[in-house]
N, C-alpha and C. Protein backbone atom coordinates (compact mmCIF):
# COMPACT_ATOMS: atom_id res chain seq x y z
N UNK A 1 0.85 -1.20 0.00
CA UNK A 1 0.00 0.00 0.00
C UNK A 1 0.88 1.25 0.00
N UNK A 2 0.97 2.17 -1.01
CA UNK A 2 1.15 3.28 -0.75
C UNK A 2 0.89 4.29 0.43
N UNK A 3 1.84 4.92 0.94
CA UNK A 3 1.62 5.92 2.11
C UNK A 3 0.91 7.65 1.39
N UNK A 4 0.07 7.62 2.55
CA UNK A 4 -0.39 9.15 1.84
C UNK A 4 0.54 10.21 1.28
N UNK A 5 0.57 11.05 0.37
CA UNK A 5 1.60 12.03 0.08
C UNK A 5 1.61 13.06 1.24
N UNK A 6 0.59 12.62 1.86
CA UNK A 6 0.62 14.07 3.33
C UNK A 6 1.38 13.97 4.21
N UNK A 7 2.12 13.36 4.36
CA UNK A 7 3.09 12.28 5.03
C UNK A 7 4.28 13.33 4.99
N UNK A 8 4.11 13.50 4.05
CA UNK A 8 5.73 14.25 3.60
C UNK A 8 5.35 15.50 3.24
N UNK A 9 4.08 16.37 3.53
CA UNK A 9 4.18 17.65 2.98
C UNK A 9 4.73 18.20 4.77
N UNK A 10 5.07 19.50 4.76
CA UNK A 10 5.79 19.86 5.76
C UNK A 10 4.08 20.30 7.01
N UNK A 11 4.17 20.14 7.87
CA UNK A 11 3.41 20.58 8.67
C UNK A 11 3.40 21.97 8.88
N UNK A 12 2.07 22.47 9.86
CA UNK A 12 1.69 23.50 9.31
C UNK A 12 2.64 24.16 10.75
N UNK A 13 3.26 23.65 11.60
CA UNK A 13 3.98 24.09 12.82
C UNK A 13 5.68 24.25 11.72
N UNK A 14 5.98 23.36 11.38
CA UNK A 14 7.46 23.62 10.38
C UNK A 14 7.31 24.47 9.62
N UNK A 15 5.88 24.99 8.99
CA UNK A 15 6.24 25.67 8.12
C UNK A 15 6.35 27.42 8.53
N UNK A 16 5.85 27.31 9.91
CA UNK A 16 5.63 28.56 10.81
C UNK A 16 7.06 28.64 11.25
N UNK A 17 7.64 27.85 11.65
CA UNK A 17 9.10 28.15 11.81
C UNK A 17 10.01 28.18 11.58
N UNK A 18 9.81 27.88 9.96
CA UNK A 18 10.78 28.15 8.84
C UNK A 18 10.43 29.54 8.47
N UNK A 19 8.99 29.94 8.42
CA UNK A 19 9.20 31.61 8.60
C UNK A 19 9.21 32.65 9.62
N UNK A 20 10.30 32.12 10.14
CA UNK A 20 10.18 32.94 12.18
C UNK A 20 11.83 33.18 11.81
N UNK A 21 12.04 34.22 12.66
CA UNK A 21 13.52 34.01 13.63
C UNK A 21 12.99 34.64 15.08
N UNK A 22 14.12 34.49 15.13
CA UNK A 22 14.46 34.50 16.63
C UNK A 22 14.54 36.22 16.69
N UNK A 23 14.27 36.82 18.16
CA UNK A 23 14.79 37.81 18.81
C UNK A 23 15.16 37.92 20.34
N UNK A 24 16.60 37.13 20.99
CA UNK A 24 16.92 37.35 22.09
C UNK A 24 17.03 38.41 22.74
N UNK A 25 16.20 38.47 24.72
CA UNK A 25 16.71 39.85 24.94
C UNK A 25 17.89 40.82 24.90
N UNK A 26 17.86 42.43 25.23
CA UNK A 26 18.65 42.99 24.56
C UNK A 26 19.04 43.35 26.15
N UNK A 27 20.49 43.44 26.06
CA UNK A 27 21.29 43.29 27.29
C UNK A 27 22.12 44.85 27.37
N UNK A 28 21.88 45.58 28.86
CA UNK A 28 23.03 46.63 28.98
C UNK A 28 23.41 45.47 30.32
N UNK A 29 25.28 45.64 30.34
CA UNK A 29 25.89 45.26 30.63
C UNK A 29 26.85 46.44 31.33
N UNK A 30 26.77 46.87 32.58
CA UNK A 30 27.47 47.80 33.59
C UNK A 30 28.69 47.18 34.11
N UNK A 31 29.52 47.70 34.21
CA UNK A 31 30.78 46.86 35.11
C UNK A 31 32.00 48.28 35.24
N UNK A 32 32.28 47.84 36.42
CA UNK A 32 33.51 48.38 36.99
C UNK A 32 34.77 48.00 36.50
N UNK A 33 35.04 47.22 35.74
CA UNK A 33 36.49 46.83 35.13
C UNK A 33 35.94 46.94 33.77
N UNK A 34 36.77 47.72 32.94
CA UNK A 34 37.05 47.86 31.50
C UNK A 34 37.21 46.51 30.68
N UNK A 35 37.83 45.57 31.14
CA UNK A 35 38.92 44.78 30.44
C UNK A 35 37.78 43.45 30.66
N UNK A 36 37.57 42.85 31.21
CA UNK A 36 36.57 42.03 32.00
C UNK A 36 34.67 42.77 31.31
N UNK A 37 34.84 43.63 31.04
CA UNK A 37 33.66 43.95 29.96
C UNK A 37 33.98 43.93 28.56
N UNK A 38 34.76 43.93 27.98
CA UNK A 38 35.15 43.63 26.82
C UNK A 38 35.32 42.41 26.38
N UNK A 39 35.50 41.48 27.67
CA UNK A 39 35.43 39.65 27.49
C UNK A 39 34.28 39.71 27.23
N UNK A 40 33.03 40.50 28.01
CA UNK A 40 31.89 39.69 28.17
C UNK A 40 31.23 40.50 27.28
N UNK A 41 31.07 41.87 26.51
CA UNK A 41 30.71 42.31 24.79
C UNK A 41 31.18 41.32 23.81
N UNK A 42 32.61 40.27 23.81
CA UNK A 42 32.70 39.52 22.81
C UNK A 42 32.36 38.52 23.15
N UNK A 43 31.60 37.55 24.44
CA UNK A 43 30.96 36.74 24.60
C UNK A 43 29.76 36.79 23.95
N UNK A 44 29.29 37.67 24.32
CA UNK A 44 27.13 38.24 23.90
C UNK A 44 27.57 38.45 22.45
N UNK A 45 28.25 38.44 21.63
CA UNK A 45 28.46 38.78 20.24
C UNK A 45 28.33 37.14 19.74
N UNK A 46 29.41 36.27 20.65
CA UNK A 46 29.21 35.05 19.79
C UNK A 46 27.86 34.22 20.04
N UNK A 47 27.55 34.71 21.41
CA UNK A 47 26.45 33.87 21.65
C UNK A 47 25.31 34.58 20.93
N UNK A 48 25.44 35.78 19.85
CA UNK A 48 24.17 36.13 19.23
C UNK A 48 22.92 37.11 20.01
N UNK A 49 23.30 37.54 21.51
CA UNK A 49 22.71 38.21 22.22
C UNK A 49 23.24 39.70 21.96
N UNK A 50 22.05 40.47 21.56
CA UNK A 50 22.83 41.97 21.15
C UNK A 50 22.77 42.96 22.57
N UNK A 51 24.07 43.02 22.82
CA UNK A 51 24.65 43.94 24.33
C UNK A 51 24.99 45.07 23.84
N UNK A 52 24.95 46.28 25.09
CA UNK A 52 25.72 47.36 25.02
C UNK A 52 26.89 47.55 26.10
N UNK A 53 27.79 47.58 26.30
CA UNK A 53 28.26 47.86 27.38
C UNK A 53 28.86 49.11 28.42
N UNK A 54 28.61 49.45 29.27
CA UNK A 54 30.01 50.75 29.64
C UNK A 54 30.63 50.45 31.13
N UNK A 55 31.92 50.67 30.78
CA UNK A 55 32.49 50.59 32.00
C UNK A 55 32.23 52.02 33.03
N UNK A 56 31.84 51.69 34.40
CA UNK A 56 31.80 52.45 35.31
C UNK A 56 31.99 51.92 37.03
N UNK A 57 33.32 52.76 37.45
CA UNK A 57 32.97 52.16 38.92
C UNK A 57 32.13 52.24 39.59
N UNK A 58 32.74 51.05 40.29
CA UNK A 58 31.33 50.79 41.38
C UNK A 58 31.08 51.27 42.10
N UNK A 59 31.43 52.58 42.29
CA UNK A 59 30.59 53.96 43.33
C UNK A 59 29.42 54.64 42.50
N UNK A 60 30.01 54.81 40.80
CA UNK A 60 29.48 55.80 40.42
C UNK A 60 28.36 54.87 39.49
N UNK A 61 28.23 53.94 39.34
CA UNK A 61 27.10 53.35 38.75
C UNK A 61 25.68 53.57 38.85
N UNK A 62 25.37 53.87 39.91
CA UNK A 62 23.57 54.64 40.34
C UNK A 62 23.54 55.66 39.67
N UNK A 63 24.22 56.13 39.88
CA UNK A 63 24.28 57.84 39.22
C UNK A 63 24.26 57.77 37.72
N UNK A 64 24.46 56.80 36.93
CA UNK A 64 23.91 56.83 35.28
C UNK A 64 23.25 55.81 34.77
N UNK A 65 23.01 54.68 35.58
CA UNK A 65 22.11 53.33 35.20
C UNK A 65 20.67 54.06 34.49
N UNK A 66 20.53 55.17 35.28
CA UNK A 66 19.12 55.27 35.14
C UNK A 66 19.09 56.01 33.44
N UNK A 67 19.76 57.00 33.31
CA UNK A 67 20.03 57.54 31.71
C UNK A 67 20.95 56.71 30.80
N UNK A 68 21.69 55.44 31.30
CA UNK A 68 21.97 54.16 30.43
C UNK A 68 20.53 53.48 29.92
N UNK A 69 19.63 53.27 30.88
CA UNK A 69 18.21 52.58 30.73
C UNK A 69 17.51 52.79 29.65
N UNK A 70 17.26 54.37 30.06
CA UNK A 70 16.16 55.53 28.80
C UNK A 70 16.99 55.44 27.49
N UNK A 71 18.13 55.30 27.58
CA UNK A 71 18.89 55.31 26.18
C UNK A 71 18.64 54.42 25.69
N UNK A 72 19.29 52.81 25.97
CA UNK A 72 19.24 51.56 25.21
C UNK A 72 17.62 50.74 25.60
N UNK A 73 16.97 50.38 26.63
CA UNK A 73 15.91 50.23 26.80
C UNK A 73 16.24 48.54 26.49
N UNK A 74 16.97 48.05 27.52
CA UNK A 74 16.91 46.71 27.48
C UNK A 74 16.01 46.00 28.20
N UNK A 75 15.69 44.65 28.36
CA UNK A 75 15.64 43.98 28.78
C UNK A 75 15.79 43.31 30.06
N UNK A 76 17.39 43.62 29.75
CA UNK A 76 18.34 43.06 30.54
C UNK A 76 19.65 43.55 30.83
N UNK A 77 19.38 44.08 32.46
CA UNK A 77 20.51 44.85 33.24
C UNK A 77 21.38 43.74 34.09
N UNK A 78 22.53 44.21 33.45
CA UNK A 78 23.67 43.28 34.19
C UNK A 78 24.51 44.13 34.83
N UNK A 79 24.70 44.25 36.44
CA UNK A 79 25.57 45.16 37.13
C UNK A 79 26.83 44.79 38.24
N UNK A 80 27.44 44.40 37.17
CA UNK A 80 28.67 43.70 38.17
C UNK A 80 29.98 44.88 37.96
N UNK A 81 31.58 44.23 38.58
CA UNK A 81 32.39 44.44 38.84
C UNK A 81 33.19 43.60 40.16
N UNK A 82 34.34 44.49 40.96
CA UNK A 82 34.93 43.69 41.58
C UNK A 82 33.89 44.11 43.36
N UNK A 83 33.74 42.61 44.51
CA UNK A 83 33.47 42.77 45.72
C UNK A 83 34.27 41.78 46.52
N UNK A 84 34.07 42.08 47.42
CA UNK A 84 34.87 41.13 48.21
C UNK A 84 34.65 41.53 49.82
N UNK A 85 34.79 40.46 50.39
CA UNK A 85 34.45 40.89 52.51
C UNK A 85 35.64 41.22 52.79
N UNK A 86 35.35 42.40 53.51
CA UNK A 86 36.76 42.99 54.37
C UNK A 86 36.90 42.49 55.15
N UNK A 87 36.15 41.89 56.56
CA UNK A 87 36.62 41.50 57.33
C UNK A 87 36.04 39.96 57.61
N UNK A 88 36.75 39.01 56.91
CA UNK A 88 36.31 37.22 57.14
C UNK A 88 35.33 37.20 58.39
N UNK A 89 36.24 37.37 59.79
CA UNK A 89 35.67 37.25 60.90
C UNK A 89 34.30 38.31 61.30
N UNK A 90 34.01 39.06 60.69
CA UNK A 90 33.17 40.16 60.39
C UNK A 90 31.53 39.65 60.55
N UNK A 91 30.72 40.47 60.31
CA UNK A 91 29.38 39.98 60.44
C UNK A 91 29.45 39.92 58.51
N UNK A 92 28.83 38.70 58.09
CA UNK A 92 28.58 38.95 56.84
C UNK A 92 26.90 39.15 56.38
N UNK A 93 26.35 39.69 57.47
CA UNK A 93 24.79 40.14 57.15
C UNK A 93 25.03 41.58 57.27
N UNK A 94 25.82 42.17 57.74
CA UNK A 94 26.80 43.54 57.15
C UNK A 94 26.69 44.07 56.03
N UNK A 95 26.04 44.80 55.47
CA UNK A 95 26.58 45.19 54.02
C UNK A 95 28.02 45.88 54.03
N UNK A 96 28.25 47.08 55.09
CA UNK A 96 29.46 47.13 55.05
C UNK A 96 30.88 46.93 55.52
N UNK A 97 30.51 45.55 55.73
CA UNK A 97 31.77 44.66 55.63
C UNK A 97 32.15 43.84 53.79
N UNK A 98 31.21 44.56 53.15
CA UNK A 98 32.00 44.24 51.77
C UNK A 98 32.11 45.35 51.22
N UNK A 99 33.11 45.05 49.96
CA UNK A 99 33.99 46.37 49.45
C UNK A 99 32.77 47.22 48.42
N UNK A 100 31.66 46.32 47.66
CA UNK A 100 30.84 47.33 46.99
C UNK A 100 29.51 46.78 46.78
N UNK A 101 28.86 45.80 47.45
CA UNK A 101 27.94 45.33 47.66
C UNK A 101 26.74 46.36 47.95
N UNK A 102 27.27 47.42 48.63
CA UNK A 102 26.17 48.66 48.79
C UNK A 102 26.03 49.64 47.83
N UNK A 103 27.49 49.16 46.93
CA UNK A 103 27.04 49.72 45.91
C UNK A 103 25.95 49.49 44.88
N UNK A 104 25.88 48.16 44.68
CA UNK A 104 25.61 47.63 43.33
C UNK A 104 23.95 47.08 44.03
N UNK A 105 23.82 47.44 45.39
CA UNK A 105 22.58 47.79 46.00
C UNK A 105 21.72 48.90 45.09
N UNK A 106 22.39 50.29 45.74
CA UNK A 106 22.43 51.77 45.38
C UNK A 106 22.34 51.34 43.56
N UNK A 107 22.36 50.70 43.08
CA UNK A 107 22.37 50.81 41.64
C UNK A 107 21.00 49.92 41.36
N UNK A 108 20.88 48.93 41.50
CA UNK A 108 19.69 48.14 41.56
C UNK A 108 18.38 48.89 41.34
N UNK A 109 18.32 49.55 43.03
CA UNK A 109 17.44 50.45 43.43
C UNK A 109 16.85 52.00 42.57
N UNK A 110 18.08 51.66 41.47
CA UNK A 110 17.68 53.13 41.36
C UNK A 110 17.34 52.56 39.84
N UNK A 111 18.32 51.73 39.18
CA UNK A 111 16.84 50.79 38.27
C UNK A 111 15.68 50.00 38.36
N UNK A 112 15.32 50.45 39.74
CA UNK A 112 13.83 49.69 39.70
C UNK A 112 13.27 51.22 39.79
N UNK A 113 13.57 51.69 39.95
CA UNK A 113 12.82 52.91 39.99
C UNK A 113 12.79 53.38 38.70
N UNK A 114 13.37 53.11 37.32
CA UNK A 114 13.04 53.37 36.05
C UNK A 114 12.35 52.26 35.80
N UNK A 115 11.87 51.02 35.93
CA UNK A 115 11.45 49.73 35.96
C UNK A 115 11.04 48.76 37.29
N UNK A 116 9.92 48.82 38.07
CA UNK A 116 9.54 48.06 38.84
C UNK A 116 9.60 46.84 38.74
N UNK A 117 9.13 46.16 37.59
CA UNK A 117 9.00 45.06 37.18
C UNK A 117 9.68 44.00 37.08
N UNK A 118 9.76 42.95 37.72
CA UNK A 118 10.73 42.03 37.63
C UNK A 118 10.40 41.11 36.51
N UNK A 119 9.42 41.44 35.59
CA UNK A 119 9.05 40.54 34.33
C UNK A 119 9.82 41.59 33.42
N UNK A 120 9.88 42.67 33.58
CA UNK A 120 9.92 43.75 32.38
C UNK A 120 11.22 43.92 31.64
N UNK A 121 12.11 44.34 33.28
CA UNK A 121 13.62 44.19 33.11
C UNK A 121 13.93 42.88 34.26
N UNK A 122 14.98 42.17 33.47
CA UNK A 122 15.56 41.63 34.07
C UNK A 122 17.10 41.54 34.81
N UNK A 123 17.32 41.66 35.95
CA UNK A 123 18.59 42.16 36.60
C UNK A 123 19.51 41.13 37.07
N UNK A 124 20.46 40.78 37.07
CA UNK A 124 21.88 40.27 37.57
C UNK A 124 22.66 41.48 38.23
N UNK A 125 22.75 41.34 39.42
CA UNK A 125 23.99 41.95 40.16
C UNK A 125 24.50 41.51 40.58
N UNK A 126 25.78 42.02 40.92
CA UNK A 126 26.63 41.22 42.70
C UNK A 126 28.31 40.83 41.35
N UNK A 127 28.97 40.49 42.66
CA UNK A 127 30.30 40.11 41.76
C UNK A 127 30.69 38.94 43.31
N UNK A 128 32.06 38.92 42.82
CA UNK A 128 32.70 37.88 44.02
C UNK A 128 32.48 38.23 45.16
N UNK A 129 31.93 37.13 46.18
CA UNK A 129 31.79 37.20 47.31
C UNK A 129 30.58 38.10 47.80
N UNK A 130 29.63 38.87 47.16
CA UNK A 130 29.22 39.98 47.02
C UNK A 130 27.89 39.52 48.36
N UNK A 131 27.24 40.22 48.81
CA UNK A 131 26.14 39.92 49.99
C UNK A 131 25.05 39.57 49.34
N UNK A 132 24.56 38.32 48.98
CA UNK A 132 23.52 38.05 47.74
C UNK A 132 21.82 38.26 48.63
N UNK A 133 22.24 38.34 49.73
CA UNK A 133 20.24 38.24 50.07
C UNK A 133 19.74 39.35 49.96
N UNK A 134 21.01 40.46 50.48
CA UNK A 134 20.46 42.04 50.58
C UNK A 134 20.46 42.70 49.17
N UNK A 135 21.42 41.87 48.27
CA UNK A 135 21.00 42.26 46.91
C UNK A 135 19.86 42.15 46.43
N UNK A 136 19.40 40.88 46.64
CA UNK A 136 18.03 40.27 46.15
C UNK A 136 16.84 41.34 46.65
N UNK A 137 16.93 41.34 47.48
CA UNK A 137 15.97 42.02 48.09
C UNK A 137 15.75 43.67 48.01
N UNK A 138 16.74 43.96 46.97
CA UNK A 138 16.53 45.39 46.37
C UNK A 138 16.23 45.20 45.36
N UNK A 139 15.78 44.28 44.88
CA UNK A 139 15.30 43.80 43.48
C UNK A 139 15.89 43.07 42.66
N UNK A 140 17.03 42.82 42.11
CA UNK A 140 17.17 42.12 41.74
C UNK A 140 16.87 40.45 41.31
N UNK A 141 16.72 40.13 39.95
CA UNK A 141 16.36 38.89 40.02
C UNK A 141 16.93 37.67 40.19
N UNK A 142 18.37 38.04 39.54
CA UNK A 142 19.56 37.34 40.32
C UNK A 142 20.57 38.00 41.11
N UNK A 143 21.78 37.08 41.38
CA UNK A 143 22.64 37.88 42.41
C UNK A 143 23.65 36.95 42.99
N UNK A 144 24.86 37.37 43.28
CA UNK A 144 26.07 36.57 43.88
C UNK A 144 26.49 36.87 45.16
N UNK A 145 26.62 36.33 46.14
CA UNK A 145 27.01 35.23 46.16
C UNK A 145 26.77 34.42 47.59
N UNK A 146 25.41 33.65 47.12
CA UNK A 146 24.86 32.95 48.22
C UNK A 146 25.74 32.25 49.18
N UNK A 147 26.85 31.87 48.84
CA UNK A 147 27.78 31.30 49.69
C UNK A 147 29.05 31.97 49.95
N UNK A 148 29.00 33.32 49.69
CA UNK A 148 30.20 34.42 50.00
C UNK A 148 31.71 33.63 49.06
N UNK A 149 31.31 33.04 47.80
CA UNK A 149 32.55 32.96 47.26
C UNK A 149 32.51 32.67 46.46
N UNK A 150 34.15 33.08 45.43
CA UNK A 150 34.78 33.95 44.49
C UNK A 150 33.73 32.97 43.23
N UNK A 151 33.02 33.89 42.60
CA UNK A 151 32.13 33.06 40.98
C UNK A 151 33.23 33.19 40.10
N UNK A 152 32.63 32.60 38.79
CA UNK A 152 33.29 32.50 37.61
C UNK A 152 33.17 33.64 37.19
N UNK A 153 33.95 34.03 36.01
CA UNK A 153 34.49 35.23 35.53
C UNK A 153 32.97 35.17 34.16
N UNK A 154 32.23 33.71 34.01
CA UNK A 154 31.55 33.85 32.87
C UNK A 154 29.88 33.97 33.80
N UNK A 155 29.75 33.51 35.00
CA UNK A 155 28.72 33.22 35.36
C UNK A 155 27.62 33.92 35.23
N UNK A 156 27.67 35.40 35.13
CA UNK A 156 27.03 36.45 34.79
C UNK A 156 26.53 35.64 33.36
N UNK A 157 27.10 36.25 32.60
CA UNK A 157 26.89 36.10 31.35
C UNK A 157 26.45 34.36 30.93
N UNK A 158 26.47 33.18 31.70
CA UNK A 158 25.72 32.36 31.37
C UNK A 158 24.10 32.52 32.30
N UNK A 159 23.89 32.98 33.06
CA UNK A 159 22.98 33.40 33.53
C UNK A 159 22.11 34.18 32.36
N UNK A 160 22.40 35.26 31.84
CA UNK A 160 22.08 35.95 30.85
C UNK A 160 21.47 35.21 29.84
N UNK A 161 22.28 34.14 29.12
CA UNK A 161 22.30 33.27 28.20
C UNK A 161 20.55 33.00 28.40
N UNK A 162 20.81 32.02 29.31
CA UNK A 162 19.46 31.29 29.64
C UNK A 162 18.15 32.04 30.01
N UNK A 163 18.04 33.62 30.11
CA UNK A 163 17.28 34.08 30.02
C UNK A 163 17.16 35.22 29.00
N UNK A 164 18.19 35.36 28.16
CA UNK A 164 18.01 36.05 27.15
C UNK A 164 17.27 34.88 25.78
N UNK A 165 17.64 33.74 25.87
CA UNK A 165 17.45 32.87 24.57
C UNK A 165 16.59 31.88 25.16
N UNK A 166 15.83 31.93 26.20
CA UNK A 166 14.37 31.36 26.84
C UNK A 166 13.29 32.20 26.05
N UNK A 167 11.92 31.19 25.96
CA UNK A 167 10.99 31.85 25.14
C UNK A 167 10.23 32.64 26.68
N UNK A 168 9.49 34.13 25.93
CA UNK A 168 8.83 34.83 26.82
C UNK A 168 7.94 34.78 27.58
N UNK A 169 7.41 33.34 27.27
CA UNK A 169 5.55 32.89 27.72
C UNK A 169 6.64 31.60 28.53
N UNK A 170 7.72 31.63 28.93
CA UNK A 170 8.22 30.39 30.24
C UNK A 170 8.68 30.62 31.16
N UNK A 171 8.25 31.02 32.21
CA UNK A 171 9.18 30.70 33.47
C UNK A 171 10.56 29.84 33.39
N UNK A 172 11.78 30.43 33.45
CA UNK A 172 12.44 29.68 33.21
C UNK A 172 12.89 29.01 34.66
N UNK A 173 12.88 27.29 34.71
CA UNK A 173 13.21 26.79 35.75
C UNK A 173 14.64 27.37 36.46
N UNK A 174 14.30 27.54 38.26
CA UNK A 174 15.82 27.70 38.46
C UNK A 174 16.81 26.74 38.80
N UNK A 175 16.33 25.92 38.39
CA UNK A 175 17.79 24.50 38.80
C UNK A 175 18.37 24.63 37.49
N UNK A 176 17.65 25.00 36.09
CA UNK A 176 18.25 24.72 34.76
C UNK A 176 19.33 25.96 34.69
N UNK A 177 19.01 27.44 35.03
CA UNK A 177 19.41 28.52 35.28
C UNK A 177 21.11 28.35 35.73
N UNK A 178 20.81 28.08 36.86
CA UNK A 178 21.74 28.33 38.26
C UNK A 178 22.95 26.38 37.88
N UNK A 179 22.36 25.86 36.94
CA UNK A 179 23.20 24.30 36.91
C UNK A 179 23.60 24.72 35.53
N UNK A 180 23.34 26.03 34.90
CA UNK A 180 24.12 26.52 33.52
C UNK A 180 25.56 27.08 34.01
N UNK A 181 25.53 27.49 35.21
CA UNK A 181 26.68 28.29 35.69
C UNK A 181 27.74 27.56 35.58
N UNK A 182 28.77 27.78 36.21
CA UNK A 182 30.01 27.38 36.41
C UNK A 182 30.32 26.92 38.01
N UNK A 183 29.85 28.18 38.80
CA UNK A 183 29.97 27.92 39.79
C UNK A 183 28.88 27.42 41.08
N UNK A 184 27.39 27.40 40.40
CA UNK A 184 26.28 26.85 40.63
C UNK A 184 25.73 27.59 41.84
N UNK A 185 25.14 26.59 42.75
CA UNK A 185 24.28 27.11 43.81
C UNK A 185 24.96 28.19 44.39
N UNK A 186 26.50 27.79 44.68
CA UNK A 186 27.00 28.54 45.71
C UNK A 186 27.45 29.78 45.36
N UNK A 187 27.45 29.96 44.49
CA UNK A 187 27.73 31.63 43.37
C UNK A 187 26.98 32.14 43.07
N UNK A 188 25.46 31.46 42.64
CA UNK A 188 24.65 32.26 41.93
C UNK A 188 23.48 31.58 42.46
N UNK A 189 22.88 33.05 42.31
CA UNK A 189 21.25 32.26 43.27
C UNK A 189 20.02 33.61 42.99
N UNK A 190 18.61 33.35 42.69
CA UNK A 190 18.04 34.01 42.54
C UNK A 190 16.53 33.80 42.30
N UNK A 191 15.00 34.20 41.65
CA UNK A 191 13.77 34.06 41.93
C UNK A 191 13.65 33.66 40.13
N UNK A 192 12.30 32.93 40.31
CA UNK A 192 11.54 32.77 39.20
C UNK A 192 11.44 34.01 38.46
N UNK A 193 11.81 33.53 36.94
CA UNK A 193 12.18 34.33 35.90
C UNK A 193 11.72 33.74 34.62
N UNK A 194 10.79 34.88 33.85
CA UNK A 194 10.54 34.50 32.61
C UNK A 194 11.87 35.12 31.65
N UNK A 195 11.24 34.13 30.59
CA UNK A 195 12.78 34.26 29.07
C UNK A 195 12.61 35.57 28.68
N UNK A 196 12.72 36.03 28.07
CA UNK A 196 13.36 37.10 27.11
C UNK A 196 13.22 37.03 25.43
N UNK A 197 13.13 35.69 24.80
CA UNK A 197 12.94 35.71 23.33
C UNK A 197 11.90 35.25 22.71
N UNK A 198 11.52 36.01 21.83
CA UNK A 198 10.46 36.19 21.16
C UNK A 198 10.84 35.41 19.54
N UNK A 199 9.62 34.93 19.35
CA UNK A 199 9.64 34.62 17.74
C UNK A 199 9.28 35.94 17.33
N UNK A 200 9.50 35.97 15.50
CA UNK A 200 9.26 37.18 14.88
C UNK A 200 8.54 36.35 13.69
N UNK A 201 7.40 36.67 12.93
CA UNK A 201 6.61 36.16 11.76
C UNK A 201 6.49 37.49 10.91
N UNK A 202 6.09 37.29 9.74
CA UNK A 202 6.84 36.55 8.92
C UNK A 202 9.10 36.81 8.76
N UNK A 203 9.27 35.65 8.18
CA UNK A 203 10.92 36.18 7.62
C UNK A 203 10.96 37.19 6.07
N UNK A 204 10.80 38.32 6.49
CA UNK A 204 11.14 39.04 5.34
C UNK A 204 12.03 38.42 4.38
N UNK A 205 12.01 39.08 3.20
CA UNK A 205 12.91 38.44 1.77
C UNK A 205 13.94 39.64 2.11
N UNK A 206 13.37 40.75 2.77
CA UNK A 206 14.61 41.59 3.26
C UNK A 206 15.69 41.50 4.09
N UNK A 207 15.49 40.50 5.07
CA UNK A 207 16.04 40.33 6.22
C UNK A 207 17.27 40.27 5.53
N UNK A 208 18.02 39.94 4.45
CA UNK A 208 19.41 39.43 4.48
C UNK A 208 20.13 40.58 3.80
N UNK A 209 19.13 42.00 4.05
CA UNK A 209 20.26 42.99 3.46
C UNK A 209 20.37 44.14 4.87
């Protein structure tokens, strides 16, 4: 017996996503080291995520997040640089017993105040060692470092990954999130989070100029 020819015509879901692309969220990327943002602009380049970046220390970061925001209008705010505990033996429910943790507080805070929304923009702060609960709790949706120690130099930016190139209608799980990292639970830790990417219909015949 012959098989139906319908068999082999393309379905009507393939043929919807042969005329789609993709649009991952659009990422500003803040940091206190120059050199260490320029890794992570040619990371988001290969991984296809379109970033902006500027270097600014981590004092003076509040003070322009908010006219970085209105300018590029991302997505997705990433606000790291260097932290670290001054004093080991210290209280580490302290904010200032770390070197900029109150900073990158003070910066948070003052992008939720251009953006409430923890669906709208999505935030990563904190760096090594950084006080992750009191971060969280200024909004942020993620944050380092639940176990007060030193993350990966990429962890940010795989964090990003998984919620820039997640579809927009998913909660993205946080075990899948936080087990993308490098340095996992104990580096990176944070709340239920939807994706960031959107299909686009139709594929223009323009798209390739």
């Amino acid at each position: 017996m012959q098989k139906s020819s319908n068999n082999n015509k393309p379905s009507q879901a393939q043929n919807q996503v042969q005329n789609s692309y993709g649009m991952p969220g659009k990422v500003l990327h803040i940091d206190g080291d120059p050199e260490y943002l320029k890794i992570c602009l040619d990371v988001y380049t290969k991984l296809g995520i379109p970033a902006v970046g500027k270097a600014i220390p981590e004092g003076l970061q509040y003070k322009e997040v908010r006219s970085l925001l209105e300018q590029h209008n991302p997505s997705i705010l990433v606000i790291t640089g260097h932290d670290a505990i001054v004093n080991s033996k210290g209280n580490l429910k302290d904010i200032k017993n770390y070197r900029n943790t109150a900073n990158f507080i003070k910066t948070v805070k003052e992008a939720r105040k251009y953006d409430p929304s923890l669906d709208s923009l999505v935030i990563f702060a904190g760096a090594c060692q950084s006080n992750y609960e009191e971060i969280i709790k200024s909004g942020a949706n993620f944050a380092s470092s639940p176990s007060r120690v030193m993350i990966h130099a990429l962890d940010p930016l795989l964090v990003v990954e998984k919620i820039a190139c997640s579809r927009i209608d998913k909660v993205v799980p946080l075990e899948e999130i936080l087990n993308h990292t490098v340095t996992g639970i104990k580096g990176v830790g944070g709340i239920e989070t939807r994706g960031k990417f959107r299909l686009t219909m139709p594929l223009s015949i323009y798209n390739s100029y």
